[in-house]
N, C-alpha and C. Protein backbone atom coordinates (compact mmCIF):
# COMPACT_ATOMS: atom_id res chain seq x y z
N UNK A 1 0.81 -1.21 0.00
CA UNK A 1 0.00 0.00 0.00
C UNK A 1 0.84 1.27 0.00
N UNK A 2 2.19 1.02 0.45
CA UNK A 2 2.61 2.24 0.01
C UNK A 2 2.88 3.47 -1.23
N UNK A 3 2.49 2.77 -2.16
CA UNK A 3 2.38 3.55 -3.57
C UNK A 3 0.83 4.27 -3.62
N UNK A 4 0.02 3.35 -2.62
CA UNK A 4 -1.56 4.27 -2.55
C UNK A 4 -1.97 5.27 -1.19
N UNK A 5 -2.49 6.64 -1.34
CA UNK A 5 -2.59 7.44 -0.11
C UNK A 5 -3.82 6.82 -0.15
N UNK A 6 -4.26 6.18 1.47
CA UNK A 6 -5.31 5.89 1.90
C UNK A 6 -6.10 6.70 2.93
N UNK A 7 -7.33 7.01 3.20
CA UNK A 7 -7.75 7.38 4.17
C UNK A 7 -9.18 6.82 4.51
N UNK A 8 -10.15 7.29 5.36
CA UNK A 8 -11.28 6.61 5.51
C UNK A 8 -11.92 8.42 6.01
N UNK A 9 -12.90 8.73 5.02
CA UNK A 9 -13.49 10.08 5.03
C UNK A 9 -13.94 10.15 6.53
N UNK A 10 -14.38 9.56 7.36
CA UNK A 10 -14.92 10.05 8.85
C UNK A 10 -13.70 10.06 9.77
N UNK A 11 -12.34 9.89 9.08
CA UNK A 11 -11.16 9.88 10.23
C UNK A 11 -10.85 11.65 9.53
N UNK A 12 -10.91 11.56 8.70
CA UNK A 12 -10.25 12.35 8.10
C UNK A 12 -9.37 12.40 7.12
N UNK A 13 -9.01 13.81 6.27
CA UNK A 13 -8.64 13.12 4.73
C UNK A 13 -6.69 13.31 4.92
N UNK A 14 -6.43 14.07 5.63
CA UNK A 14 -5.07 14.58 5.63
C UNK A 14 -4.61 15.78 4.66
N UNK A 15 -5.28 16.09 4.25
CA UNK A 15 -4.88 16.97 2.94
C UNK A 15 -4.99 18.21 3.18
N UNK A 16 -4.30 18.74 2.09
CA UNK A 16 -5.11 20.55 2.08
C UNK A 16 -6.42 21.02 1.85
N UNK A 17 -6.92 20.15 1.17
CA UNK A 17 -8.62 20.09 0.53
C UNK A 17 -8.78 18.73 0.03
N UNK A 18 -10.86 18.65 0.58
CA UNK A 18 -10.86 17.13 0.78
C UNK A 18 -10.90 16.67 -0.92
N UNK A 19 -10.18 16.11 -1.19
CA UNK A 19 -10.37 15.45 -2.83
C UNK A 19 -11.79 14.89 -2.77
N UNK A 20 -12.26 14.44 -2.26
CA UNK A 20 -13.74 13.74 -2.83
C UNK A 20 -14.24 14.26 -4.10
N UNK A 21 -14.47 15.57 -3.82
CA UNK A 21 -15.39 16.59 -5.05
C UNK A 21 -14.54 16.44 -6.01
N UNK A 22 -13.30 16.11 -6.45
CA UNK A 22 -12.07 16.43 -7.16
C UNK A 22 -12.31 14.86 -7.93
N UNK A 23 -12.33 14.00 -6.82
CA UNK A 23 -12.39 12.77 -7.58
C UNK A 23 -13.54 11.85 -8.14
N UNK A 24 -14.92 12.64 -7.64
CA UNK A 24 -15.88 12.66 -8.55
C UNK A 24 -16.28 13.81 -9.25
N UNK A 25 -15.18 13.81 -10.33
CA UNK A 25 -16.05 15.08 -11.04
C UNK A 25 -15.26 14.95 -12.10
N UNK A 26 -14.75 16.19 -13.22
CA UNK A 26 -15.55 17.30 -13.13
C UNK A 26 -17.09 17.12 -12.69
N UNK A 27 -17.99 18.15 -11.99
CA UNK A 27 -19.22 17.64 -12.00
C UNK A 27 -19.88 19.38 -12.37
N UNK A 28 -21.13 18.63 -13.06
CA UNK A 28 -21.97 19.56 -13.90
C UNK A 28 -22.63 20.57 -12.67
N UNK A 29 -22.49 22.07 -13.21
CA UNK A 29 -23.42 22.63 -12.27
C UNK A 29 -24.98 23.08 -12.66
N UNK A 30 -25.35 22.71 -11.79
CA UNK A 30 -27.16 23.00 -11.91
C UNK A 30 -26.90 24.45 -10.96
N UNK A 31 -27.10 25.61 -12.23
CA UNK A 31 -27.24 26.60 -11.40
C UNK A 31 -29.17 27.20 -11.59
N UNK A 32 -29.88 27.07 -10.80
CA UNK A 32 -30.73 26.82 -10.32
C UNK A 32 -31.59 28.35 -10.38
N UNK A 33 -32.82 28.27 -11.00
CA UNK A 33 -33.25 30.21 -10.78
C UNK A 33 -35.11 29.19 -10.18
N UNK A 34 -34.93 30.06 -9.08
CA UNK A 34 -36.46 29.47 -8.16
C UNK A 34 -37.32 30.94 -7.91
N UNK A 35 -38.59 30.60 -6.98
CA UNK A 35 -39.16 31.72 -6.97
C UNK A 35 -39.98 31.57 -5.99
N UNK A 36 -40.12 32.44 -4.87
CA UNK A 36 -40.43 32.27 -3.57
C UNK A 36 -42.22 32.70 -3.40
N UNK A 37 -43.15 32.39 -2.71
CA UNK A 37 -44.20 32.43 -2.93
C UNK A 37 -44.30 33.90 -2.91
N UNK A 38 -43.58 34.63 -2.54
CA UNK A 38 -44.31 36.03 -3.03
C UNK A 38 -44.01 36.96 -4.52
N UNK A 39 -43.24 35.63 -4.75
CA UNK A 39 -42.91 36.18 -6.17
C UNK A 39 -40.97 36.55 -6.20
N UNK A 40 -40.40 36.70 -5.00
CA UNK A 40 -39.29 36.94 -5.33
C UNK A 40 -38.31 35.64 -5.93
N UNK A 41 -37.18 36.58 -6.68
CA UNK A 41 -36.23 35.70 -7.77
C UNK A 41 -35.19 35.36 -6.69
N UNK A 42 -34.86 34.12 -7.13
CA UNK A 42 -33.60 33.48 -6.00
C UNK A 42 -32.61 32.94 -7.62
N UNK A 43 -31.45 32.64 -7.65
CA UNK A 43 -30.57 32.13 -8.17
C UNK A 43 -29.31 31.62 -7.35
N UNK A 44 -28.77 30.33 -7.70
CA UNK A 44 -27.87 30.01 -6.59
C UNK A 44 -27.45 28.12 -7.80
N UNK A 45 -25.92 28.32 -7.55
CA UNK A 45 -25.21 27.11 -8.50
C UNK A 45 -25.18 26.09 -7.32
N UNK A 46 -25.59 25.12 -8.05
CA UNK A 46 -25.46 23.54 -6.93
C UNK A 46 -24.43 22.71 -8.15
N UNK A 47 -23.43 22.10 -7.60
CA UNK A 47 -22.52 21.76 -7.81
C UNK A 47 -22.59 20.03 -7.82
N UNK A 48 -23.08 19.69 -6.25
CA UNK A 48 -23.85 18.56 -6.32
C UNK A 48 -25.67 18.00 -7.29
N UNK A 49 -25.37 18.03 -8.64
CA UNK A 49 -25.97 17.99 -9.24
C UNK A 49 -25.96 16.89 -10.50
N UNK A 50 -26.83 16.30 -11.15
CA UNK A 50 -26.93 15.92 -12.61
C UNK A 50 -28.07 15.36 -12.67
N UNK A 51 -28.08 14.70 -13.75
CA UNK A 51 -29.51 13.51 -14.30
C UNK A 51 -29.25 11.92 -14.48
N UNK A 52 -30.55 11.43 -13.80
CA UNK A 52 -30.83 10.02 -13.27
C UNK A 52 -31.54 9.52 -14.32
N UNK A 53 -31.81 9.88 -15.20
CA UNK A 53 -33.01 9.05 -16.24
C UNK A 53 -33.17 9.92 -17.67
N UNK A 54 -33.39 9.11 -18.65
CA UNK A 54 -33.35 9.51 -19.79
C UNK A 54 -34.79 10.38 -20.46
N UNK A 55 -35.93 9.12 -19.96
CA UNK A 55 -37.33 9.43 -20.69
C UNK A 55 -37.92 8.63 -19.55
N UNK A 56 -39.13 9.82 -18.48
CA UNK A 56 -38.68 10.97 -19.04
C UNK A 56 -37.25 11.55 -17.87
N UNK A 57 -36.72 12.57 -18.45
CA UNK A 57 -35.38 13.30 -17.79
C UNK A 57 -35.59 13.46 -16.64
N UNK A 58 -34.73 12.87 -15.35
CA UNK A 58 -34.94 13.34 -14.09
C UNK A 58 -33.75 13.69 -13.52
N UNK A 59 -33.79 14.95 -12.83
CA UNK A 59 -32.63 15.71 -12.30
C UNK A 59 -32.57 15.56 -10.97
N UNK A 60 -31.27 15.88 -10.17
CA UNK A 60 -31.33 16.15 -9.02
C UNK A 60 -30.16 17.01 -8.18
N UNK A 61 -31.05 17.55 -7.31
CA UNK A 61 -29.46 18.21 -6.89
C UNK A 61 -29.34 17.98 -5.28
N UNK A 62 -28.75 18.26 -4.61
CA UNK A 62 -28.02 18.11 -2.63
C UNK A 62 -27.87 19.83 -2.52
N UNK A 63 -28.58 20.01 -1.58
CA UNK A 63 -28.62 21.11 -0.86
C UNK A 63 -28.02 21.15 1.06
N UNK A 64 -27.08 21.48 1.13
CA UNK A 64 -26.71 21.73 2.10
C UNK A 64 -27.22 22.64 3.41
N UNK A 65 -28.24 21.75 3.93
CA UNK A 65 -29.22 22.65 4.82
C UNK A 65 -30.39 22.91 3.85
N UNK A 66 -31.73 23.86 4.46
CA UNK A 66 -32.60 23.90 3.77
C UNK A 66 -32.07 25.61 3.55
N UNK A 67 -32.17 25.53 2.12
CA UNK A 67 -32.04 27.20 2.22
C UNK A 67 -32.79 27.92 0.82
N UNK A 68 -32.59 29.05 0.17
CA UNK A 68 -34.02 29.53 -0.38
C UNK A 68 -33.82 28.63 -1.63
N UNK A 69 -32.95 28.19 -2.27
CA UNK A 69 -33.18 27.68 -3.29
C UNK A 69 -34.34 25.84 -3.31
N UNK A 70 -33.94 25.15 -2.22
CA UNK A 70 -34.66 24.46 -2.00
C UNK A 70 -35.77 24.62 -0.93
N UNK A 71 -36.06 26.08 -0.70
CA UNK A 71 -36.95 26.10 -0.26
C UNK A 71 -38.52 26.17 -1.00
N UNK A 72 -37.65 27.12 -1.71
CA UNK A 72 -38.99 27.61 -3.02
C UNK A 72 -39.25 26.73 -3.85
N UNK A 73 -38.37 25.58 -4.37
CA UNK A 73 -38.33 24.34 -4.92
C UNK A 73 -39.22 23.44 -4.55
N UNK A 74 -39.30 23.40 -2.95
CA UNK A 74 -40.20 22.49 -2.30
C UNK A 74 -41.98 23.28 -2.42
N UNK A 75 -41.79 25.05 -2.40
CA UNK A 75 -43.51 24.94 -1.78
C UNK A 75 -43.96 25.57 -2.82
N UNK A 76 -43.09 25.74 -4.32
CA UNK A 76 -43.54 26.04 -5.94
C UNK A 76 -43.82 24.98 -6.44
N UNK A 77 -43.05 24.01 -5.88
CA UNK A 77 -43.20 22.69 -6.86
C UNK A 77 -42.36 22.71 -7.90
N UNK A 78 -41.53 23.28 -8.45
CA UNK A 78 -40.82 23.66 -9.55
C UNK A 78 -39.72 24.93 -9.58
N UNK A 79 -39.02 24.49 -10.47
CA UNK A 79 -37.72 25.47 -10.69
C UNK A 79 -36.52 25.41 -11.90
N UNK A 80 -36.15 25.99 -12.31
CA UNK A 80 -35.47 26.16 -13.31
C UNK A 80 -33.51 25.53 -13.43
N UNK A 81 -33.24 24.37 -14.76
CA UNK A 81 -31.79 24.87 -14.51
C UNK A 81 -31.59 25.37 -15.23
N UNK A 82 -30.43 26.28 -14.71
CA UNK A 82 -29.75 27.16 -16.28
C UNK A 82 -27.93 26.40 -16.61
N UNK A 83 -27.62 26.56 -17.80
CA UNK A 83 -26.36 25.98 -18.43
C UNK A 83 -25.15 27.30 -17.91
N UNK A 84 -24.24 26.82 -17.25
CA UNK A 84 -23.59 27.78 -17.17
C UNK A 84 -22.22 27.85 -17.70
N UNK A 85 -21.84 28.90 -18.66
CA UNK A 85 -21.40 29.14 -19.75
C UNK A 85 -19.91 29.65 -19.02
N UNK A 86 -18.80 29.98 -20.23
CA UNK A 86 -17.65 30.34 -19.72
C UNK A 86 -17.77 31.76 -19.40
N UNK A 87 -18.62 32.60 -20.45
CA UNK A 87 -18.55 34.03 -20.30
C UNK A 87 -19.89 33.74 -19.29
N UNK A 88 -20.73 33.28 -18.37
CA UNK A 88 -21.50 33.33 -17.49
C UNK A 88 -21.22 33.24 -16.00
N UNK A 89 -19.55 32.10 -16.11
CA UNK A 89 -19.35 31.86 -15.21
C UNK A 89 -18.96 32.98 -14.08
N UNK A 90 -18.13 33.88 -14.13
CA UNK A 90 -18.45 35.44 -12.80
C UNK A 90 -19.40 35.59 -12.30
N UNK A 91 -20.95 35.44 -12.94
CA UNK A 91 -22.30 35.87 -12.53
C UNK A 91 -22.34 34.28 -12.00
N UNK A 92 -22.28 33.57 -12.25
CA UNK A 92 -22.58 32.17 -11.53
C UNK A 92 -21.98 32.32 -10.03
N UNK A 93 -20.62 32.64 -10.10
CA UNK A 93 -19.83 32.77 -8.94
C UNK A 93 -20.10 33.43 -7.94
N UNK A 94 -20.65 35.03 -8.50
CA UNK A 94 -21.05 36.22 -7.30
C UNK A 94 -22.58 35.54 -7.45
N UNK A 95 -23.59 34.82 -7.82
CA UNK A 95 -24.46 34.17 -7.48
C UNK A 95 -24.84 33.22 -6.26
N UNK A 96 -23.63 33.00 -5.56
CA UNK A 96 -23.35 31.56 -4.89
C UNK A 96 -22.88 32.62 -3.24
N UNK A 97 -23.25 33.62 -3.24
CA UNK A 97 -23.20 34.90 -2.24
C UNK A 97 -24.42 34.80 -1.28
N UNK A 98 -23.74 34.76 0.13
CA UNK A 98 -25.36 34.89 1.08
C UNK A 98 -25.44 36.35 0.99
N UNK A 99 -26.92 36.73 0.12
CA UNK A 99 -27.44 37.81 0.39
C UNK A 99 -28.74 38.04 0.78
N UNK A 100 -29.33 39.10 1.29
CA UNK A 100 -30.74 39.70 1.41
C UNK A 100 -30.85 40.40 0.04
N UNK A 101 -31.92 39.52 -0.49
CA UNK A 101 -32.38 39.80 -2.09
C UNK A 101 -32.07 39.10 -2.84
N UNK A 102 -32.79 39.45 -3.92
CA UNK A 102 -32.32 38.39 -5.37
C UNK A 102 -30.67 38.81 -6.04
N UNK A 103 -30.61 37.37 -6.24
CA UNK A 103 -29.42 37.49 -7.14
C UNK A 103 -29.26 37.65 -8.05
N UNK A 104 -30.35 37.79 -8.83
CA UNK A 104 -30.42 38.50 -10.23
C UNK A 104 -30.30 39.83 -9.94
N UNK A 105 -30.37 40.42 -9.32
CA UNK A 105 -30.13 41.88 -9.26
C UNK A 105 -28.74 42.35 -9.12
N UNK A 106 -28.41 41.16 -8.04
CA UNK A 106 -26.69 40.98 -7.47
C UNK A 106 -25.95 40.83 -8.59
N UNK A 107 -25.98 39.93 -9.77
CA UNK A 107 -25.38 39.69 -10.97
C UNK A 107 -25.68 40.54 -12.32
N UNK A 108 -26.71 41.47 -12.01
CA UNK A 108 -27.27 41.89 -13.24
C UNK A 108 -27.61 41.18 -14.38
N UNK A 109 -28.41 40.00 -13.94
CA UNK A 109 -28.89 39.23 -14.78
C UNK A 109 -30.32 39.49 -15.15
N UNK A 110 -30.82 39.26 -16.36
CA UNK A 110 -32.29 39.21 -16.80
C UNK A 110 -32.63 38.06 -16.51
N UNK A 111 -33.83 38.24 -16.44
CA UNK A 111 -35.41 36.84 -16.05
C UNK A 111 -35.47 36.98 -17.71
N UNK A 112 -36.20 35.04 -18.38
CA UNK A 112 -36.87 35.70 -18.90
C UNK A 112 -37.99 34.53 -18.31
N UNK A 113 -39.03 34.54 -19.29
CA UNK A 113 -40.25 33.39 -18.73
C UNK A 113 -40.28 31.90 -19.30
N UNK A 114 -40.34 31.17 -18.96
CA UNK A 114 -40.53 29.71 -18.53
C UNK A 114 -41.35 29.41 -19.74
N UNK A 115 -41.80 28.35 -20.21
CA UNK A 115 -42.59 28.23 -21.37
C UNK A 115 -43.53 27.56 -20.69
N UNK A 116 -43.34 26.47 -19.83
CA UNK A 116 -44.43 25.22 -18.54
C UNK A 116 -44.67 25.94 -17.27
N UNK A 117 -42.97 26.70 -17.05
CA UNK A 117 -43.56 26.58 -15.50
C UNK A 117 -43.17 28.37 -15.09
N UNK A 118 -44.01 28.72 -13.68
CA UNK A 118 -44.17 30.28 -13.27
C UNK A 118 -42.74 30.96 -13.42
N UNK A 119 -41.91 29.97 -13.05
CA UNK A 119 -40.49 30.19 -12.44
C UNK A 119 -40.03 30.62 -13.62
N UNK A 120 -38.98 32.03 -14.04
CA UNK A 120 -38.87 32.62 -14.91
C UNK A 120 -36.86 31.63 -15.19
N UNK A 121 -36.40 31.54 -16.13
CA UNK A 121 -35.32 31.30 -16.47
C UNK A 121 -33.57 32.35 -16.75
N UNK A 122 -32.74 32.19 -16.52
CA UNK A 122 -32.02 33.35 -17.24
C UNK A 122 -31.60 33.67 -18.47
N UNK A 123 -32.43 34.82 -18.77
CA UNK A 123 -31.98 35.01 -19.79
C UNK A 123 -30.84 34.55 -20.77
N UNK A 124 -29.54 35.01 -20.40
CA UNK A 124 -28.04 35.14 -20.77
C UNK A 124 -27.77 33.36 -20.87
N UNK A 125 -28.51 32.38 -20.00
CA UNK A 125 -27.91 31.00 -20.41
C UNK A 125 -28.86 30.73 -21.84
N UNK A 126 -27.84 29.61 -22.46
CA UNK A 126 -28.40 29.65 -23.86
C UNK A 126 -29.54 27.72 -24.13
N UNK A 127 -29.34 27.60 -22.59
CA UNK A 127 -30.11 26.20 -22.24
C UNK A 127 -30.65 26.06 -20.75
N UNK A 128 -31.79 25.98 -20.54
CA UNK A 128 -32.41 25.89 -19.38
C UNK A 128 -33.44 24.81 -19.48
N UNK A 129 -33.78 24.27 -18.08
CA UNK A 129 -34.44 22.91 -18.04
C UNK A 129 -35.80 23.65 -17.05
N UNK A 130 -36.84 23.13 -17.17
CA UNK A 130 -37.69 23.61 -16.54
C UNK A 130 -38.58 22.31 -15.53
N UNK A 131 -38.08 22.46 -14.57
CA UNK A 131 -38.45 21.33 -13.78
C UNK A 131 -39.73 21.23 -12.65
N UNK A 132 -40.09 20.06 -12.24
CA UNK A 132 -41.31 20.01 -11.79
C UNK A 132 -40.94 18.60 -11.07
N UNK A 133 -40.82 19.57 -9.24
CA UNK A 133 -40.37 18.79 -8.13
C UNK A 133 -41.22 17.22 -8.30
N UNK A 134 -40.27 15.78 -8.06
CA UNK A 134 -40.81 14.76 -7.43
C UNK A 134 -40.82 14.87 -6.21
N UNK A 135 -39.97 14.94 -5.74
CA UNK A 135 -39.91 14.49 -3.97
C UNK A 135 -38.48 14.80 -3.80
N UNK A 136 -38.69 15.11 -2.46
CA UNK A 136 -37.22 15.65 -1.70
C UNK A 136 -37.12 15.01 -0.38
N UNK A 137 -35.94 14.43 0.02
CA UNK A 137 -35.35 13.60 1.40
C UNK A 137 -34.76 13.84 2.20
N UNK A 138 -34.11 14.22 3.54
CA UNK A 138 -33.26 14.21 3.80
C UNK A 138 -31.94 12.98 4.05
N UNK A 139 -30.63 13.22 3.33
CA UNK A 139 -29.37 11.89 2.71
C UNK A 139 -29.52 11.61 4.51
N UNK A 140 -29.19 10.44 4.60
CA UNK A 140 -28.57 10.05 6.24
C UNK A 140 -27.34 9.14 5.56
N UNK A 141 -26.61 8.93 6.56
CA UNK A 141 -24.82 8.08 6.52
C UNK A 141 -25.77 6.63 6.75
N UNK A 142 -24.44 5.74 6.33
CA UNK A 142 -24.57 4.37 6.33
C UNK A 142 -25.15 3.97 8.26
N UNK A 143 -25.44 4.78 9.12
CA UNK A 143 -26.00 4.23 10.49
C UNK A 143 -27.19 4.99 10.30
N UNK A 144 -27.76 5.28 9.14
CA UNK A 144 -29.09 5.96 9.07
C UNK A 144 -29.47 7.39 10.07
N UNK A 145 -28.15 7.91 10.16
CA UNK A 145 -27.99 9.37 10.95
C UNK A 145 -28.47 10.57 9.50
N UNK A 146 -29.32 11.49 9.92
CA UNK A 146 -29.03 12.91 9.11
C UNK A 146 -28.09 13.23 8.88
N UNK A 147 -27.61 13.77 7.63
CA UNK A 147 -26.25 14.32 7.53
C UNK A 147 -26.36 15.99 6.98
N UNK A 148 -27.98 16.31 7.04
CA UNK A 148 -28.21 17.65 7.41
C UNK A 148 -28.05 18.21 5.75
N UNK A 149 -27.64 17.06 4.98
CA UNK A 149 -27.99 17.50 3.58
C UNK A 149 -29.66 17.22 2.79
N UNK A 150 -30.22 17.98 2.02
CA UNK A 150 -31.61 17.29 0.98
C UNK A 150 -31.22 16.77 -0.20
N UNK A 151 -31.93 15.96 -0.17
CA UNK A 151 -31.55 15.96 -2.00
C UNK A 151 -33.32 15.80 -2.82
N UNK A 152 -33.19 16.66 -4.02
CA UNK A 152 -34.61 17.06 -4.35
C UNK A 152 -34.46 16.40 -5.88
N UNK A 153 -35.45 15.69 -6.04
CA UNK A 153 -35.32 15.05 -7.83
C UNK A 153 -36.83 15.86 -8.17
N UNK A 154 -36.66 15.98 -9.80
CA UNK A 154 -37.71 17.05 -10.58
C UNK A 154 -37.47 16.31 -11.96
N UNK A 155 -38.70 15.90 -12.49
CA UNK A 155 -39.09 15.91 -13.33
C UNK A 155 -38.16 17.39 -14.81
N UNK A 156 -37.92 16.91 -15.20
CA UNK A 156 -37.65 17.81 -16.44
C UNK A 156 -38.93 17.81 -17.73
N UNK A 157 -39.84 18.99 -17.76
CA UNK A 157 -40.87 19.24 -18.07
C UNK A 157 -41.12 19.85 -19.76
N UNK A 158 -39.62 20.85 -19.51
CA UNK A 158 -39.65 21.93 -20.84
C UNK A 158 -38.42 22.01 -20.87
N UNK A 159 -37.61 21.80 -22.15
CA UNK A 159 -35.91 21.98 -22.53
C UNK A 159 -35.74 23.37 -23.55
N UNK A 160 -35.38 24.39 -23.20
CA UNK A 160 -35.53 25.49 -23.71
C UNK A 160 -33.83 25.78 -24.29
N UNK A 161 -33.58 25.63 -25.97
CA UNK A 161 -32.14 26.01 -26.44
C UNK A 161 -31.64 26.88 -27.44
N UNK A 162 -31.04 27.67 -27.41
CA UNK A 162 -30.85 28.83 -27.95
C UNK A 162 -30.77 27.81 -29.36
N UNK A 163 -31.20 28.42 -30.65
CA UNK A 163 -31.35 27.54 -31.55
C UNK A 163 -29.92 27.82 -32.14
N UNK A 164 -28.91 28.74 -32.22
CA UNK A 164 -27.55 28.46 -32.65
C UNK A 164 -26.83 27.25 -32.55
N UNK A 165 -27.68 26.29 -31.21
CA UNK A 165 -26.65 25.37 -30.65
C UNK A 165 -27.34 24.07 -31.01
N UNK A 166 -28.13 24.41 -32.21
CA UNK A 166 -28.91 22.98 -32.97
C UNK A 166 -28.11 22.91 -34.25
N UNK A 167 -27.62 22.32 -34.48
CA UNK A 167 -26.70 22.00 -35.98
C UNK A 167 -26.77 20.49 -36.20
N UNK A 168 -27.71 20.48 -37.50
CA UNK A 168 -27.85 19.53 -38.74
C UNK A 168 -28.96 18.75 -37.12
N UNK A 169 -29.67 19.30 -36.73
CA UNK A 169 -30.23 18.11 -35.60
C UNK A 169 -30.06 17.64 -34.73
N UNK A 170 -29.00 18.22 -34.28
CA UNK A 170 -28.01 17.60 -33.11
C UNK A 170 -27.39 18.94 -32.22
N UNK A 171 -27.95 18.86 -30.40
CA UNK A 171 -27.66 19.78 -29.81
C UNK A 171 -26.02 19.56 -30.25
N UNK A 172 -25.29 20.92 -30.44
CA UNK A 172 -23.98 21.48 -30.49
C UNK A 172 -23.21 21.37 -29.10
N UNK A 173 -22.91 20.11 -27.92
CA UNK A 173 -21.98 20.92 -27.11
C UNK A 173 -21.08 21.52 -26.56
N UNK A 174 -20.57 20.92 -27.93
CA UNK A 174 -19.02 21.99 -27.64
C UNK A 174 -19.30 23.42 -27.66
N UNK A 175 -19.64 24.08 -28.77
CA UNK A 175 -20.35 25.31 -28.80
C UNK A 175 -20.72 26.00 -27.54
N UNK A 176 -21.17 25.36 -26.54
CA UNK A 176 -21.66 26.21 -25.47
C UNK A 176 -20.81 27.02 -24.26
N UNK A 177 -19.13 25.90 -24.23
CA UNK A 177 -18.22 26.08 -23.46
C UNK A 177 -18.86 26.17 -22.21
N UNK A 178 -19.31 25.02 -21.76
CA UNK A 178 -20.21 25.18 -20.67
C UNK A 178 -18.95 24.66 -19.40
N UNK A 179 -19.19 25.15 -18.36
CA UNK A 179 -18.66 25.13 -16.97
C UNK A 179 -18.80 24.63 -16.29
N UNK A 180 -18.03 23.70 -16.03
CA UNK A 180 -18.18 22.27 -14.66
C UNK A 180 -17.03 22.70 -13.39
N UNK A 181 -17.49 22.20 -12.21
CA UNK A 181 -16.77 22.57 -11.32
C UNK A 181 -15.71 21.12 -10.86
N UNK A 182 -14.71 21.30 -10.89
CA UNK A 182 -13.91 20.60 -10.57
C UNK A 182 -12.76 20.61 -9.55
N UNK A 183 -13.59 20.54 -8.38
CA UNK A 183 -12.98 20.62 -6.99
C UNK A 183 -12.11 21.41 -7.06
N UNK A 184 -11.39 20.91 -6.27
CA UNK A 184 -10.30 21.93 -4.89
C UNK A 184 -10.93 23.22 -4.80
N UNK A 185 -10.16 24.30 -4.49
CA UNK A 185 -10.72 25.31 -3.72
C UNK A 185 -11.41 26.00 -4.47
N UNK A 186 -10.90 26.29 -5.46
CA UNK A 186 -11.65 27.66 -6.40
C UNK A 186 -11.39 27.41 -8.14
N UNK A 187 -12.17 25.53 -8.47
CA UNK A 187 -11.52 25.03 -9.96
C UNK A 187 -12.15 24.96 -10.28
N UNK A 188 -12.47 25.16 -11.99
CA UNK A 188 -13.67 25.38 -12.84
C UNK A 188 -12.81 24.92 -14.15
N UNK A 189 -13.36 24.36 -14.77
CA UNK A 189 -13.13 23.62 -16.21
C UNK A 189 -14.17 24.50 -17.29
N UNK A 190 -13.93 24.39 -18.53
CA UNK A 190 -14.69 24.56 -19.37
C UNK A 190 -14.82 23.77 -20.20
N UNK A 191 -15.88 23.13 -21.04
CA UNK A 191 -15.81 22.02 -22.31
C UNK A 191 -15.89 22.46 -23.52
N UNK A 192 -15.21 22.13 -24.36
CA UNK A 192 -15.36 23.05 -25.96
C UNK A 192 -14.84 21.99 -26.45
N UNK A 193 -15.01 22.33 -27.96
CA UNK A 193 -15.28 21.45 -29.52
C UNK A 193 -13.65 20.66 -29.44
N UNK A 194 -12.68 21.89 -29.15
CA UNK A 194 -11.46 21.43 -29.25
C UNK A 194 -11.01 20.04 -28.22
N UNK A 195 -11.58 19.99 -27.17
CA UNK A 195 -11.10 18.49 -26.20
C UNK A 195 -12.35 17.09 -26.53
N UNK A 196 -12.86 16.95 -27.43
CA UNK A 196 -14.11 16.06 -28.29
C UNK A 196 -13.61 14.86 -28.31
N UNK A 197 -13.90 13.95 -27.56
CA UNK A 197 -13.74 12.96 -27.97
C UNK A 197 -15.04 11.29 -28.28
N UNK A 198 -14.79 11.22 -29.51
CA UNK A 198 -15.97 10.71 -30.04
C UNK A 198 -16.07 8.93 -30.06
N UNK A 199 -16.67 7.75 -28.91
CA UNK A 199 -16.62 6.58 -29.11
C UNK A 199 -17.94 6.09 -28.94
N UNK A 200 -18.33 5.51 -30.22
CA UNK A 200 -19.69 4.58 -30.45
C UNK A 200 -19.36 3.63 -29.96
N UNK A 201 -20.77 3.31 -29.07
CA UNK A 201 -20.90 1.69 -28.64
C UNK A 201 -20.89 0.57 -29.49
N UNK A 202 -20.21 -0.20 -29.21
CA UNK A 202 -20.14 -1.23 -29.61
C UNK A 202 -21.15 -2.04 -30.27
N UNK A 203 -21.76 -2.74 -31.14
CA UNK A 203 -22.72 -3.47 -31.78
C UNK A 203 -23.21 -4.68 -30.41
């Protein structure tokens, strides 16, 4: 074992930052635009995020504590993801800010409207998912303890895409240079046409 660093996550990792997030990922961000029953705009990137099912599409994301994004998620029933882009990513970032008020205001981002659901989308992303809560849990550890995280799965209802990024029939994704977070402290990847790599399944 000496060629492998071992640890066991509840002793602790030894490190400067815990690799976990590092070594599952890159992972996609669901940056998230919700809407609180009185109508106010929330935006906020979940990191712990992707999709469980093909047809129909089911998403999910881990919320750390209950806070407005899964709050409004839970008593709207629904909420929006948006694609977050390389030139988006700053507004994603100062998005992810505890503030009093919306973060669309904080980022100077536009709303626009939803095509299914109340919850308005952002503008500036060029792909948004429009979702419609199943059910939300709270995760517990292998002794069936809370671990004070949710995790919320939604139906994907309405796929809304900037039509530039449809070519010959086929969503474009290199084109989008979309932004995955890839652990340690402050790492962000981008995906484009140039790193493509293309393998059909097998017969």
């Amino acid at each position: 074992m000496q060629d492998r660093y071992f640890y066991a996550p509840r002793e602790g990792h030894g490190l400067k930052h815990n690799p976990i997030a590092s070594i599952v990922g890159p992972r996609p961000i669901g940056w998230i635009s919700s809407m609180s029953e009185d109508g106010s705009l929330n935006l906020a990137p979940y990191s712990f995020f992707g999709i469980f099912n093909y047809a129909p599409p089911i998403v999910a994301f881990a919320s750390a504590g209950i806070k407005d994004t899964l709050r409004n998620a839970i008593r709207r029933g629904e909420f929006v993801v948006n694609v977050v882009t390389e030139s988006l990513a700053q507004a994603m970032n100062l998005s992810s800010s505890s503030i009093v008020g919306s973060e669309f205001e904080l980022t100077q981002l536009g709303s626009a409207p939803s095509t299914r659901i109340a919850t308005p989308r952002v503008e500036a992303s060029p792909v948004s998912l429009e979702c419609q809560v199943l059910e939300d849990f709270p995760l517990r550890d292998h002794q069936h303890e809370p671990v004070g995280s949710h995790l919320l799965l939604a139906e994907v209802i309405g796929v809304s895409i900037d039509r530039s990024l449809i070519v010959e029939g086929v969503f474009s994704w290199g084109q989008t240079r979309t932004v995955v977070r890839a652990g340690g402290a402050a790492d962000y990847h981008w995906i484009g046409a140039d790193n493509l790599l293309r393998l059909r399944r097998p017969d």
